[in-house]
Protein backbone atom coordinates (compact mmCIF):
# COMPACT_ATOMS: atom_id res chain seq x y z
CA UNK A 1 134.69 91.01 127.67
CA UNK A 2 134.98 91.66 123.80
CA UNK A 3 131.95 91.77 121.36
CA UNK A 4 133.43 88.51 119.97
CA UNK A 5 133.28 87.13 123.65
CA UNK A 6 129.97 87.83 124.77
CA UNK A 7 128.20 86.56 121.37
CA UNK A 8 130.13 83.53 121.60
CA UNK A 9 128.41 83.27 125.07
CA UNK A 10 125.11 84.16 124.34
CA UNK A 11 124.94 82.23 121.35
CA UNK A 12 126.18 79.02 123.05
CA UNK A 13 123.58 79.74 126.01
CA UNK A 14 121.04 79.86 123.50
CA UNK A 15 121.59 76.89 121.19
CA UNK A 16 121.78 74.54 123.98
CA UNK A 17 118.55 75.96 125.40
CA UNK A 18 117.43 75.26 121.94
CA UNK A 19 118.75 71.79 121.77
CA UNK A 20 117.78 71.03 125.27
CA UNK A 21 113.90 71.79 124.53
CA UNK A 22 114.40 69.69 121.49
CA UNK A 23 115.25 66.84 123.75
CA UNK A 24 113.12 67.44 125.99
CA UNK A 25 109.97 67.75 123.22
CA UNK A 26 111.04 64.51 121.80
CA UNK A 27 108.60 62.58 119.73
CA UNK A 28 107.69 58.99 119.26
CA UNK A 29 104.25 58.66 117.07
CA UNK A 30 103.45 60.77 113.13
CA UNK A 31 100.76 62.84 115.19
CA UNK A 32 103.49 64.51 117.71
CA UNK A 33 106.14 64.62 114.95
CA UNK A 34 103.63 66.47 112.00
CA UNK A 35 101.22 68.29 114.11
CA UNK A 36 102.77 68.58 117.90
CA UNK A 37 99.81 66.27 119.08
CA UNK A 38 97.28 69.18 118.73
CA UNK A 39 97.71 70.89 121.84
CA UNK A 40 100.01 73.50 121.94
CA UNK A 41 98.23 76.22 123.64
CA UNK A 42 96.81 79.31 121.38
CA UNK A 43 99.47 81.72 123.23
CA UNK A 44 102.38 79.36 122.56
CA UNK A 45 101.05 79.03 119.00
CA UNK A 46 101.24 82.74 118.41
CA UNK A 47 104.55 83.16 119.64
CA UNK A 48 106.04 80.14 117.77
CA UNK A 49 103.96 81.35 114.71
CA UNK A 50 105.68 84.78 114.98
CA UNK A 51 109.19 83.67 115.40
CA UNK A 52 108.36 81.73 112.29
CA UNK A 53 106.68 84.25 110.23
CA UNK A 54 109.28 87.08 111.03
CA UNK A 55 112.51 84.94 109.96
CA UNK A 56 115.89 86.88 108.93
CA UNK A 57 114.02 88.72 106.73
CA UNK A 58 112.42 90.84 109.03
CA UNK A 59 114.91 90.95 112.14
CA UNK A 60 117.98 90.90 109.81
CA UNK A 61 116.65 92.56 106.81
CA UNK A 62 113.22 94.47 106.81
CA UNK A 63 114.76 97.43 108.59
CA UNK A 64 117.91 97.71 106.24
CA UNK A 65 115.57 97.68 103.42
CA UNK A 66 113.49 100.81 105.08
CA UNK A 67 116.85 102.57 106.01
CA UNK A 68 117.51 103.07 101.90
CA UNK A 69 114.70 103.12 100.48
CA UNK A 70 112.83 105.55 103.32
CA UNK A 71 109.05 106.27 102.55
CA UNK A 72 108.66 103.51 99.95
CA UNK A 73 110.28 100.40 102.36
CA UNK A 74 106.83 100.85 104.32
CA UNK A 75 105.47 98.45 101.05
CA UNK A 76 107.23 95.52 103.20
CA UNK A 77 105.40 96.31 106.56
CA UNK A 78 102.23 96.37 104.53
CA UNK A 79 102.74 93.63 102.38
CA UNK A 80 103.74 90.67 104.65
CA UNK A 81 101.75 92.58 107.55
CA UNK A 82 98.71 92.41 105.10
CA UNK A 83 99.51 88.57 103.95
CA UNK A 84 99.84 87.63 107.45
CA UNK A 85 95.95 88.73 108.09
CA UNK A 86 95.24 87.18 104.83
CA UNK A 87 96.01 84.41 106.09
CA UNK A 88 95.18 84.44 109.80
CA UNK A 89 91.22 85.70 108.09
CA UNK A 90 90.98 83.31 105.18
CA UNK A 91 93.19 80.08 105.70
CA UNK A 92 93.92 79.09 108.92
CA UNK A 93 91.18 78.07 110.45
CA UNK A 94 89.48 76.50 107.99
CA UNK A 95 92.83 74.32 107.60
CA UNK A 96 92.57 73.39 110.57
CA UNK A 97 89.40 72.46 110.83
CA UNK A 98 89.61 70.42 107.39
CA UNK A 99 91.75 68.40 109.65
CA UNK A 100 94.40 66.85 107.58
CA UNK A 101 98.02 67.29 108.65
CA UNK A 102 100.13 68.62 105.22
CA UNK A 103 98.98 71.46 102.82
CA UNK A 104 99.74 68.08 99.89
CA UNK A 105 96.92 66.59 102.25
CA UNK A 106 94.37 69.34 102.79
CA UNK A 107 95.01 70.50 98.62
CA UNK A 108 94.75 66.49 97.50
CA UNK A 109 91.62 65.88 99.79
CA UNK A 110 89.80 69.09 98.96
CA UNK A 111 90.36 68.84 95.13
CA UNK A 112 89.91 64.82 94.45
CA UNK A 113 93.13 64.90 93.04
CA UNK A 114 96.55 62.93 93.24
CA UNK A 115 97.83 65.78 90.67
CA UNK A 116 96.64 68.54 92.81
CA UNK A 117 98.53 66.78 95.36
CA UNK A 118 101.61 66.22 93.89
CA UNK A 119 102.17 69.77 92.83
CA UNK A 120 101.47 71.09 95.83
CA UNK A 121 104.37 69.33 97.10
CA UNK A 122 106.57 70.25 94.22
CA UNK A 123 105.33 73.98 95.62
CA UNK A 124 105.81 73.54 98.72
CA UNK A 125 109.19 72.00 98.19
CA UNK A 126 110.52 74.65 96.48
CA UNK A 127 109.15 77.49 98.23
CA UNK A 128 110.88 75.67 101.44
CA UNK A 129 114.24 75.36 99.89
CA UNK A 130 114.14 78.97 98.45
CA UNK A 131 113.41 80.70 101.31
CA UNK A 132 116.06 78.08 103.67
CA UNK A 133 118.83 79.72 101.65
CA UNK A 134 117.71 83.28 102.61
CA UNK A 135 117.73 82.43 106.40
CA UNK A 136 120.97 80.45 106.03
CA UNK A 137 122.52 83.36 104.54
CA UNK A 138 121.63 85.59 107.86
CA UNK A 139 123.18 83.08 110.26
CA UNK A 140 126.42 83.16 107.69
CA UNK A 141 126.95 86.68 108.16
CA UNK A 142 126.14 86.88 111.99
CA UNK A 143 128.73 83.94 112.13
CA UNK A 144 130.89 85.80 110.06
CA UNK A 145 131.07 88.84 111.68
CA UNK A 146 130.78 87.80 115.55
CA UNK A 147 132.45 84.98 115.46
CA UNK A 148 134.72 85.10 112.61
CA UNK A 149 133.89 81.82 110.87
CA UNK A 150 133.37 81.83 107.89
CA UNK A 151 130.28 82.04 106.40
CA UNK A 152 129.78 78.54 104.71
CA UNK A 153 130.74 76.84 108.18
CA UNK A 154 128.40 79.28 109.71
CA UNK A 155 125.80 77.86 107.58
CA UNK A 156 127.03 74.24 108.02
CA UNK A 157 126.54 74.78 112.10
CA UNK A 158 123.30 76.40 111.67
CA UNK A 159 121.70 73.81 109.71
CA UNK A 160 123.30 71.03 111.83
CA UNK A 161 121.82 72.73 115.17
CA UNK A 162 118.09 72.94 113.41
CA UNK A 163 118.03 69.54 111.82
CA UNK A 164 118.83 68.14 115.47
CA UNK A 165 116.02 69.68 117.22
CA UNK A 166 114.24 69.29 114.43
CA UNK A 167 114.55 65.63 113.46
CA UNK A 168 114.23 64.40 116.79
CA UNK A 169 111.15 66.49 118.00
CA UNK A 170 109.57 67.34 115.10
CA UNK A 171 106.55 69.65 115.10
CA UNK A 172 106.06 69.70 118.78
CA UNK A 173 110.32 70.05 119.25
CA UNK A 174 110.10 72.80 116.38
CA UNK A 175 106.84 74.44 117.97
CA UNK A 176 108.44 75.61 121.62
CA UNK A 177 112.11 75.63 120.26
CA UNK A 178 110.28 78.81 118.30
CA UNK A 179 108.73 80.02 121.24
CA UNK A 180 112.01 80.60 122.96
CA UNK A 181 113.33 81.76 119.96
CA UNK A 182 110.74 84.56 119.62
CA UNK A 183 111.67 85.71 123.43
CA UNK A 184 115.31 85.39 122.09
CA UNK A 185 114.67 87.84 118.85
CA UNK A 186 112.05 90.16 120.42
CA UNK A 187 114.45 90.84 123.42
CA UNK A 188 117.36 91.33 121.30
CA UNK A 189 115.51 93.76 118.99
CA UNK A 190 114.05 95.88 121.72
CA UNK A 191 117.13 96.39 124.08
CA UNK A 192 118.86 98.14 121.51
CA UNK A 193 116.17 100.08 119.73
CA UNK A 194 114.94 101.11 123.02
CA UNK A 195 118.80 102.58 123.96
CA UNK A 196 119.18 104.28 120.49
CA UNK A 197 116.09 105.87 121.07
CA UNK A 198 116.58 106.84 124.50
CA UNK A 199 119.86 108.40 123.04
CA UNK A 200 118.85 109.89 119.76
CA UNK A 201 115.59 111.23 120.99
CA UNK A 202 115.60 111.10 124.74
CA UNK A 203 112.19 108.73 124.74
CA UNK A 204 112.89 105.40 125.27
CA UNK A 205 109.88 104.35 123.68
CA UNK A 206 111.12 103.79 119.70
CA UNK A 207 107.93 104.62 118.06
CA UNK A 208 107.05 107.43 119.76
CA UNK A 209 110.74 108.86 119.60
CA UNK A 210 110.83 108.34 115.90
CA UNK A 211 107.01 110.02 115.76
CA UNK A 212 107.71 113.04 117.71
CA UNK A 213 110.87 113.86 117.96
CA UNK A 214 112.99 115.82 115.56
CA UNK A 215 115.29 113.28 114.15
CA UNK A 216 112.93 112.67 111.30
CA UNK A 217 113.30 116.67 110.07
CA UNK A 218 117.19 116.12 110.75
CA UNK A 219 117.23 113.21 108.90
CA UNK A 220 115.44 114.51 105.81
CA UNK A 221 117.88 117.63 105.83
CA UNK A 222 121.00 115.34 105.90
CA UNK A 223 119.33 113.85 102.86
CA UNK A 224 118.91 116.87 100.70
CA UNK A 225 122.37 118.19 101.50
CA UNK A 226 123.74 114.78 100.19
CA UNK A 227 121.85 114.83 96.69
CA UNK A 228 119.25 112.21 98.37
CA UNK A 229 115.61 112.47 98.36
CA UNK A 230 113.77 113.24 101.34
CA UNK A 231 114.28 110.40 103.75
CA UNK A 232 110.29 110.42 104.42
CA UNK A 233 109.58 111.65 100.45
CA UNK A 234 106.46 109.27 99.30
CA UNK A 235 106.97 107.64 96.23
CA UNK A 236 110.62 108.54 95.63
CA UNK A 237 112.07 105.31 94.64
CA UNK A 238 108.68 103.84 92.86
CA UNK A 239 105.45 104.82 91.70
CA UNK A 240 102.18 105.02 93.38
CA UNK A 241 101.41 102.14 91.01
CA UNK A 242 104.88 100.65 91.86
CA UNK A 243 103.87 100.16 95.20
CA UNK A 244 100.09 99.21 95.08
CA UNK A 245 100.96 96.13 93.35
CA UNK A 246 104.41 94.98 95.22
CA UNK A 247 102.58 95.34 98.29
CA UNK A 248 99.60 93.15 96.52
CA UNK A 249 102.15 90.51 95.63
CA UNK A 250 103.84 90.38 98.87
CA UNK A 251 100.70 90.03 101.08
CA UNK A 252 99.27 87.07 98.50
CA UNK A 253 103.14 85.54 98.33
CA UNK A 254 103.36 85.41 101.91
CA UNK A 255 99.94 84.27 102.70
CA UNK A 256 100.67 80.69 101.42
CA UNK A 257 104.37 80.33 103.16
CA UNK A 258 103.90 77.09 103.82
CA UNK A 259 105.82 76.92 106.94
CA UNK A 260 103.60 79.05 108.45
CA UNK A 261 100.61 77.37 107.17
CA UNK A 262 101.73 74.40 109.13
CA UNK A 263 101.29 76.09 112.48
CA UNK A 264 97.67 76.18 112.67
CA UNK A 265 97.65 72.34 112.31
CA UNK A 266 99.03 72.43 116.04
CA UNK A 267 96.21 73.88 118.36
CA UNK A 268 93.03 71.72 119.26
CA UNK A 269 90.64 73.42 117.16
CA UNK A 270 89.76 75.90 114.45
CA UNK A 271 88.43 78.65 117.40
CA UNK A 272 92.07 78.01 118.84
CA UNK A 273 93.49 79.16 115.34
CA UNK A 274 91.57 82.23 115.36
CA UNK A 275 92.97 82.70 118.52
CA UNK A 276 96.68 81.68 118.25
CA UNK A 277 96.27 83.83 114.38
CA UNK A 278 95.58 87.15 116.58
CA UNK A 279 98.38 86.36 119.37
CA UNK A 280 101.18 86.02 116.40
CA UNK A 281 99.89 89.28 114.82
CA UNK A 282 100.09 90.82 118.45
CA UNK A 283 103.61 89.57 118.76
CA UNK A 284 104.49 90.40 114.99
CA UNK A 285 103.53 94.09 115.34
CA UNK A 286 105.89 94.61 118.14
CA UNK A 287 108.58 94.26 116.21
CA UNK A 288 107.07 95.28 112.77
CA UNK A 289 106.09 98.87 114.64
CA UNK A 290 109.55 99.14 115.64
CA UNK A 291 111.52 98.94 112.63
CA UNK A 292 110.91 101.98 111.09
CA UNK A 293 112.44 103.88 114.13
CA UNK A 294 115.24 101.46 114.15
CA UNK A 295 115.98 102.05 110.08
CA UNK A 296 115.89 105.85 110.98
CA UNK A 297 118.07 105.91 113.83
CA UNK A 298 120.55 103.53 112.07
CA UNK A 299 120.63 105.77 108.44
CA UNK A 300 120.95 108.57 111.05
CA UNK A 301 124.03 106.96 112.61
CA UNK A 302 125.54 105.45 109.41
CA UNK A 303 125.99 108.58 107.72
CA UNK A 304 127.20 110.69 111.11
CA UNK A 305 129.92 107.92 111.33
CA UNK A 306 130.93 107.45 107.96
CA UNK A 307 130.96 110.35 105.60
CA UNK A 308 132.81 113.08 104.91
CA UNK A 309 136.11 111.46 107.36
CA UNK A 310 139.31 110.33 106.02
CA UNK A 311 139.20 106.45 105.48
CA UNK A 312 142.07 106.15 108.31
CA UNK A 313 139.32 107.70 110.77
CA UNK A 314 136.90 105.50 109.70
CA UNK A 315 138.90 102.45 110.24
CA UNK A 316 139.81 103.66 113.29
CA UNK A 317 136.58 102.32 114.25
CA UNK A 318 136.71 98.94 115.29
CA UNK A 319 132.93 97.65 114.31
CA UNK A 320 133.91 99.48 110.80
CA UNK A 321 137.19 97.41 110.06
CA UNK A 322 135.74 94.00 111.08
CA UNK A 323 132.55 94.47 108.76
CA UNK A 324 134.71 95.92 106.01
CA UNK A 325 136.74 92.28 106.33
CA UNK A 326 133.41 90.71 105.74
CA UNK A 327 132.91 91.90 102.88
CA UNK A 328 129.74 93.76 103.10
CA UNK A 329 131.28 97.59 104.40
CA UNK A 330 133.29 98.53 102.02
CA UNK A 331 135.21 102.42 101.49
CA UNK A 332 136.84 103.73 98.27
CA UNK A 333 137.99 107.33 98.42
CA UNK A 334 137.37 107.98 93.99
CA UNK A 335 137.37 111.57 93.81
CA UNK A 336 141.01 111.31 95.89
CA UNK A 337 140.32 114.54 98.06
CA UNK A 338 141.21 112.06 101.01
CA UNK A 339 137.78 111.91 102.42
CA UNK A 340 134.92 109.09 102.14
CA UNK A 341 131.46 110.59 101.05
CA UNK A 342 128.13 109.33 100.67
CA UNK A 343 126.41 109.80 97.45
CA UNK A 344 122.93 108.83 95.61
CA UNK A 345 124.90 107.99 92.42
CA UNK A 346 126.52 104.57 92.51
CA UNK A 347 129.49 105.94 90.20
CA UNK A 348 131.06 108.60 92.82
CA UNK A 349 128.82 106.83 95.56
CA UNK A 350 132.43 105.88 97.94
CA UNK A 351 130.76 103.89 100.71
CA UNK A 352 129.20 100.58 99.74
CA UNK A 353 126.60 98.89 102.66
CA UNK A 354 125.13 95.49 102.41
CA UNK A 355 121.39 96.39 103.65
CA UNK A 356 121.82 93.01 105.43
CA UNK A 357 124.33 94.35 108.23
CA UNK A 358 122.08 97.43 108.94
CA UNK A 359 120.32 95.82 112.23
CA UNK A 360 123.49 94.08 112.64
CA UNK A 361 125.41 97.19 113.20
CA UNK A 362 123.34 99.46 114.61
CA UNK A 363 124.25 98.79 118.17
CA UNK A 364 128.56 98.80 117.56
CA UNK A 365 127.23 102.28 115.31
CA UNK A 366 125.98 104.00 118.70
CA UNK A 367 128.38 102.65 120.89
CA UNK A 368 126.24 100.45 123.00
CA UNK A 369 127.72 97.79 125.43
CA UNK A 370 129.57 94.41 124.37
CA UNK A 371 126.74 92.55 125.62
CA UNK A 372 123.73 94.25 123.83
CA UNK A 373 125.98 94.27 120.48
CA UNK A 374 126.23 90.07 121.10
CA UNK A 375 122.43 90.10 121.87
CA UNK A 376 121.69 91.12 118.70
CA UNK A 377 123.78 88.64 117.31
CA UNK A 378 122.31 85.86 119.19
CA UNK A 379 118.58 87.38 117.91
CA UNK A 380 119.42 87.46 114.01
CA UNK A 381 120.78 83.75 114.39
CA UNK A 382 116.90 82.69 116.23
CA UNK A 383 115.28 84.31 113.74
CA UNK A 384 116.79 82.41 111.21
CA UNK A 385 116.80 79.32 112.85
CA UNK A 386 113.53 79.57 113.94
CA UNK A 387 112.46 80.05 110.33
CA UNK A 388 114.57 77.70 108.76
CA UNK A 389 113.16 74.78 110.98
CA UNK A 390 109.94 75.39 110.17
CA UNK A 391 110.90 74.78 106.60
CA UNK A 392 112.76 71.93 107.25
CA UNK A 393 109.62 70.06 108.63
CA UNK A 394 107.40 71.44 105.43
CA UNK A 395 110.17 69.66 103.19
CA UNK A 396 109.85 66.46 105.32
CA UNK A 397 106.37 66.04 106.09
CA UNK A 398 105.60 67.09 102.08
CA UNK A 399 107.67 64.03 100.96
CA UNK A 400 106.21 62.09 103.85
CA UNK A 401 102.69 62.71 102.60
C-alpha cells in the first residue's frame, strides 16, 4: 500500500479507538466530567499527563527546532523539562490536596477573592486558546501532507473528533483517551528513530548511537564545509545570557499550563500526585532523550538528500514533491548553476524547510517502510489531539466555575 494508504488506515484505527474510549468513559455527574471521579490510577495519570504535556510541540516540533539551531535547541529540553519538575515539586500536590476542582477555584479560594478569580480565568482562557491553535496547526499539516486535505478541513476534523470525546466524557473520557494517545505517539516516535539509528549508526538504541557514534563529527564537518557553524558549537545562535534566561522563561511559562495543571485534580490524593508527577516525567524523558538523536539524524539526512542535486533530481523524490505542494519544502535554484544548495545566508540560502515537517519527514528522508512513514503520521495527530483536549476542558470547566 501507498504512504497515503496506510496513514489513512492507521489514523482511522486510531480515532475510533479514541472515540470508542470516549464512549465508553462517558460521564453523567460535575465530579466525573471536571475531575474523572478522582481515581484514575497514578500510572494512568502519568501517561495521560505526558501525552498532554508533550503536545505537537514536542513530537511535531521540538526536534525540528534542535535540527537548526544544534547546540543552542537543548534550551527547549531544559526549559519545559525544568518547568515540568517545577511543577511536579511545587504545584501539584498541593493542588490537589487544596481540593478544589479549577485553577479559577483553587486561585479564588486561596486568595479571598472574586477578582483573583476572575482573572485567572481570563488567564487560563487565553493561554488555552493560544496554545489550541498551535496543536491545530500540527494536525493541519499531517492532514495536509498524508492525506491531502487541506489544512483548514484538517483542522475542522481534528477539533470535531476532540470535542466528541471530549464533551461527552469529559475529564475521565479526556484522561484515558490520552493514555492511548501517549502509547500512540511514543510508539510512533520510537519505531522510526530506532531504524534511523540502526541505519545511520548501526546501534539501534538512538541515544547511544547519537553519543558514540561518529555521525556527530560527520555532521559538524558537513556544517563547516557549508558556511554553518558547528552543528554541536555552544552558544552559536545566542548568548550564554541568551539562553540562561529563555530557558528560565520557558520552565516558569510552562509550569502553569493550565491543562496540565488540571491532571493532578484526577488521582485520589496528593501522595498519588507525587506519584503520577514522577511517572509523566518517566514517560516524558523517553521521548525528550530521544530527540536530539532524531534532529541529528534528520539534519544529517536533509542535507545528503537535498543539496548540491539538480532540482529535477530532487523532485524525483516522491516525499520531496508532495511536501514542496504543501507549501513548507520549497527549492529555488538563484545562483542558476542548475544545482540546489544549502546555505547559512537566507539571501543565496536555495532550500527553504518549515522546522515543522522535520519529524514529519524523517522517515520518507531514509527510506523507511509505508507503514512506519503513516505511523508517524498517526503519532503527530495524538499528540495534538491529546493536547488540544486537555485545553478544551480548561476552557469549559474555567467558564463553568
Amino acid at each position: 500500500m501507498t504512504v497515503e494508504a496506510w496513514t489513512s488506515v492507521l489514523v482511522i484505527i486510531s480515532f475510533i479507538l479514541y472515540l470508542y474510549i470516549g464512549w465508553r468513559s462517558r460521564v453523567r455527574d460535575s465530579k466525573g466530567f471536571f475531575v474523572a471521579d478522582q481515581g484514575v490510577p497514578a500510572v494512568a495519570n502519568g501517561a495521560a499527563t505526558a501525552a498532554d504535556w508533550m503536545s505537537a510541540a514536542s513530537f511535531i516540533s521540538m526536534a525540528g527546532l534542535i535540527s537548526f539551531l544544534g547546540y543552542d535547541g537543548s534550551i527547549y529540553l531544559m526549559g519545559w523539562t525544568g518547568g515540568y519538575v517545577l511543577l511536579a515539586l511545587l504545584l501539584a500536590p498541593y493542588l490537589r490536596k487544596f481540593g478544589k476542582y479549577t485553577v479559577p477555584d483553587f486561585v479564588g479560594d486561596r486568595y479571598y477573592s472574586n477578582v483573583a478569580r476572575l482573572v485567572a480565568v481570563v488567564a487560563a482562557i487565553f493561554v488555552s486558546l493560544t496554545y489550541v491553535a498551535g496543536q491545530m496547526r500540527g494536525v493541519g499539516i499531517v492532514f495536509s501532507r498524508f492525506l491531502q486535505v487541506d489544512i483548514g478541513q484538517g483542522v475542522v476534523i481534528g477539533m470535531v473528533i476532540v470535542a466528541f470525546f471530549a464533551v461527552l466524557g469529559g475529564m475521565k473520557g479526556i484522561t484515558w483517551t490520552q493514555v492511548a494517545q501517549y502509547g500512540v505517539l511514543i510508539v510512533a516516535y520510537l519505531i522510526p528513530a530506532i531504524a534511523i539509528a540502526t541505519l545511520l549508526t548501526d546501534n539501534p538504541i538512538p541515544q547511544l548511537g547519537f553519543t558514540f557514534s561518529d555521525i556527530i563529527p560527520k555532521l559538524n564537518q558537513i556544517q563547516v564545509d557549508l558556511g554553518f557553524q558547528e552543528y554541536t558549537k555552544p552558544f552559536a545562535n545566542k548568548s550564554m545570557l541568551d539562553v540562561l534566561f529563555i530557558t528560565i522563561a520557558l520552565m516558569v511559562g510552562t509550569a502553569g499550563l493550565p491543562h496540565v495543571i488540571v491532571r493532578f485534580y484526577t488521582v485520589r490524593n496528593a501522595r498519588a500526585a507525587r506519584y503520577s508527577a514522577g511517572w509523566a516525567l518517566l514517560f516524558i524523558a523517553i521521548l525528550y532523550t530521544t530527540a536530539p538523536a532524531v534532529a541529528a539524524f534528520a539534519r544529517y539526512n536533509l542535507i545528503d538528500s537535498l543539496h548540491d542535486h539538480t532540482i529535477e533530481e530532487v523532485r524525483q523524490l516522491d516525499w520531496a514533491t508532495k511536501w514542496e505542494n504543501t507549501g513548507l519544502l520549497a527549492f529555488d535554484d538563484k545562483n542558476g548553476n542548475g544545482k540546489i544548495e544549502l546555505k547559512p545566508d537566507k539571501e543565496t540560502n536555495e532550500i527553504k524547510i518549515d522546522r515543522d515537517i522535520i519529524v514529519l519527514s524523517t522517515p520518507e528522508v531514509a527510506k523507511l517502510a509505508p507503514w512506519v512513514i503513516a505511523l508517524v503520521a498517526a503519532g503527530g495527530l495524538a499528540a495534538a489531539l491529546s493536547t488540544a483536549s486537555g485545553l478544551l476542558l480548561v476552557i469549559s470547566s474555567s467558564i463553568a466555575h
